[in-house]
Protein backbone atom coordinates (compact mmCIF):
# COMPACT_ATOMS: atom_id res chain seq x y z
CA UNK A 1 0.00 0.00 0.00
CA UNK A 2 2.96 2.43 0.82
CA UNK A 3 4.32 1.96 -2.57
CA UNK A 4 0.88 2.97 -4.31
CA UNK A 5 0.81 6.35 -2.11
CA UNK A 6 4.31 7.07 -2.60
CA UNK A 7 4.24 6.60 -6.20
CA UNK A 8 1.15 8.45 -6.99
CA UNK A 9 2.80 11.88 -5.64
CA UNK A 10 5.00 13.64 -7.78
CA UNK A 11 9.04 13.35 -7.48
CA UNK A 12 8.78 17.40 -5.88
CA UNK A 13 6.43 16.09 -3.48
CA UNK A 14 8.65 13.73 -1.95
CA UNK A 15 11.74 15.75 -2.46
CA UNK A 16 9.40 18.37 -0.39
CA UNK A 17 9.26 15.89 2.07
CA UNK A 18 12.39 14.66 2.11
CA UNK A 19 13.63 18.09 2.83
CA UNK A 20 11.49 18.70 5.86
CA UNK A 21 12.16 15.07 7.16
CA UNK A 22 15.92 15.95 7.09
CA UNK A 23 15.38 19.85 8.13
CA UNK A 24 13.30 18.18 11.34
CA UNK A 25 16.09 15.88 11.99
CA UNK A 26 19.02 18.30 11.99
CA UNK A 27 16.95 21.14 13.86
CA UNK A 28 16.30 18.68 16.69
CA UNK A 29 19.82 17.98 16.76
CA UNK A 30 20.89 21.91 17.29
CA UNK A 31 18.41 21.35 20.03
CA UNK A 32 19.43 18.39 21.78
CA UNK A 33 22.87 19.87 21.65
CA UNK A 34 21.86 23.34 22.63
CA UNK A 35 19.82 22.09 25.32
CA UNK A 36 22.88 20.90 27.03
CA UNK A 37 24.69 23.75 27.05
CA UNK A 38 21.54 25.10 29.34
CA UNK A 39 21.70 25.86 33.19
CA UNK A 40 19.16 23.44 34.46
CA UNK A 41 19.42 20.15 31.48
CA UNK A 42 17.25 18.73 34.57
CA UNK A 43 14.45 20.58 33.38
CA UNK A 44 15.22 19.82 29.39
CA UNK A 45 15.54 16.18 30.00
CA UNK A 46 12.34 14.97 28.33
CA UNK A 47 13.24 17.51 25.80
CA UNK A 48 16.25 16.12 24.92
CA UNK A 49 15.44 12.52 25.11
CA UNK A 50 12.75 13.27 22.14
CA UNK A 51 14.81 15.57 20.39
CA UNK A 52 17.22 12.46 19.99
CA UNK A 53 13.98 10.09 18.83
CA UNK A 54 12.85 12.64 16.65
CA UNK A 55 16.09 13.10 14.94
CA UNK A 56 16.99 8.89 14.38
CA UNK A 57 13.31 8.77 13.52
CA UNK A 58 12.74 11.74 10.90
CA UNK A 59 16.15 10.38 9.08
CA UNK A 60 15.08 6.49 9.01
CA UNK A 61 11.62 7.91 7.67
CA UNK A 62 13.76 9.88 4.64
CA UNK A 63 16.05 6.86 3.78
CA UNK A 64 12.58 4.80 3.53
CA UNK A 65 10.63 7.22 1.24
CA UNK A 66 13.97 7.48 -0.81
CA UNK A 67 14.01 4.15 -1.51
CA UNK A 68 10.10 3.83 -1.78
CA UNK A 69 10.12 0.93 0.55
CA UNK A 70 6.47 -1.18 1.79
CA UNK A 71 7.14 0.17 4.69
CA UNK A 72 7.31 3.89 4.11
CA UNK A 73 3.92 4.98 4.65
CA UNK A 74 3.70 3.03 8.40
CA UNK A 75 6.93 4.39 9.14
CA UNK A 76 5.73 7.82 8.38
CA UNK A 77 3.00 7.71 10.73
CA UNK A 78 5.45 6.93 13.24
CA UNK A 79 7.36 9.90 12.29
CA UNK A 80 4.39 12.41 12.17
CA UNK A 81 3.73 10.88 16.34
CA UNK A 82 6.95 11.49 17.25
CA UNK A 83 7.22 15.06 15.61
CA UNK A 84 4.34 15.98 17.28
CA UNK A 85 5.38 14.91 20.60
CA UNK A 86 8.66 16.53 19.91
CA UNK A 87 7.31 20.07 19.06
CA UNK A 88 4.12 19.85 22.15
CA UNK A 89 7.33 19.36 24.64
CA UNK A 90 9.74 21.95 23.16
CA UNK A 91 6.83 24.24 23.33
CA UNK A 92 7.11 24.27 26.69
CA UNK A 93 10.63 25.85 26.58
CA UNK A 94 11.43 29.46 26.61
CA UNK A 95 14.64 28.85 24.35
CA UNK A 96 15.00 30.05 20.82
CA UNK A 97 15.92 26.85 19.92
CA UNK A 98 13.48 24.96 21.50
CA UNK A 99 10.89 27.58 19.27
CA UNK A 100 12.79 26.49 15.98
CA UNK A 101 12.54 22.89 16.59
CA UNK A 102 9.12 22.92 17.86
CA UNK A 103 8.68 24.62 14.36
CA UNK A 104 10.66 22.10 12.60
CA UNK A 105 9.12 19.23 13.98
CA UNK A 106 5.01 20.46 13.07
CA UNK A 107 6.19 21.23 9.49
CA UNK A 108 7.77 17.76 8.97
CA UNK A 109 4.48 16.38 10.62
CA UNK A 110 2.14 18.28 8.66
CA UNK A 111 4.23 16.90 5.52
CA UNK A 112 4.21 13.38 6.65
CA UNK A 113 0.22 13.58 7.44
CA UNK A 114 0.08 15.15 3.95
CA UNK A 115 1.50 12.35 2.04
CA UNK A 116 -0.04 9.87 3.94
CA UNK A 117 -3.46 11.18 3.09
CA UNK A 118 -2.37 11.61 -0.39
CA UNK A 119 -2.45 15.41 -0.01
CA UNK A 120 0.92 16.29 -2.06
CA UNK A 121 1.06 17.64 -5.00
């Protein structure tokens, strides 16, 4: 079923989405890494512990769709969950890059929901 969604969208669809899954990755690696450079990391810890699932996740999810494997479209659910969760907690941070990733992480999830519902163009 993944393959049939996948290859239905255009090529600029998925290179769309390929960019946010890797822009969502790296951004929530700047965060991870800024957060430890923070006063209190106590506070961040949650923070940082999805940062660091969000990041492994986002760029399994872009080697998948690359390769239009079965198991793309599953793994992109997985991805959109995780990106959500990612951006809900650094919302609750009053760091710029907490904002950015939070950011990030809704774009990349509102591109994974996209493609999943066959939404891309």
């Amino acid at each position: 079923m993944a393959i049939q969604i996948l290859s239905r969208n255009t090529k600029l669809a998925n290179k769309e989405l390929l960019q946010k899954l890797i822009e969502c990755a790296l951004t929530c690696e700047e965060c991870e890494a800024a957060c430890l450079n923070e006063e209190n990391i106590t506070l961040l810890a949650r923070c940082i512990e999805l940062d660091r699932d969000c990041a492994d996740i986002c760029l399994q999810a872009s080697r998948l769709v690359q390769r239009d494997s079965e198991i793309a479209e599953e793994y992109l659910t997985v991805c959109e969950q995780i990106c959500r969760m990612c951006a809900e907690e650094c919302n609750k941070h009053n760091h710029e890059h907490c904002k950015a990733c939070a950011d990030a992480c809704l774009a990349c999830a509102d591109a994974c929901r996209a493609l999943i519902a066959g939404e891309a163009s």
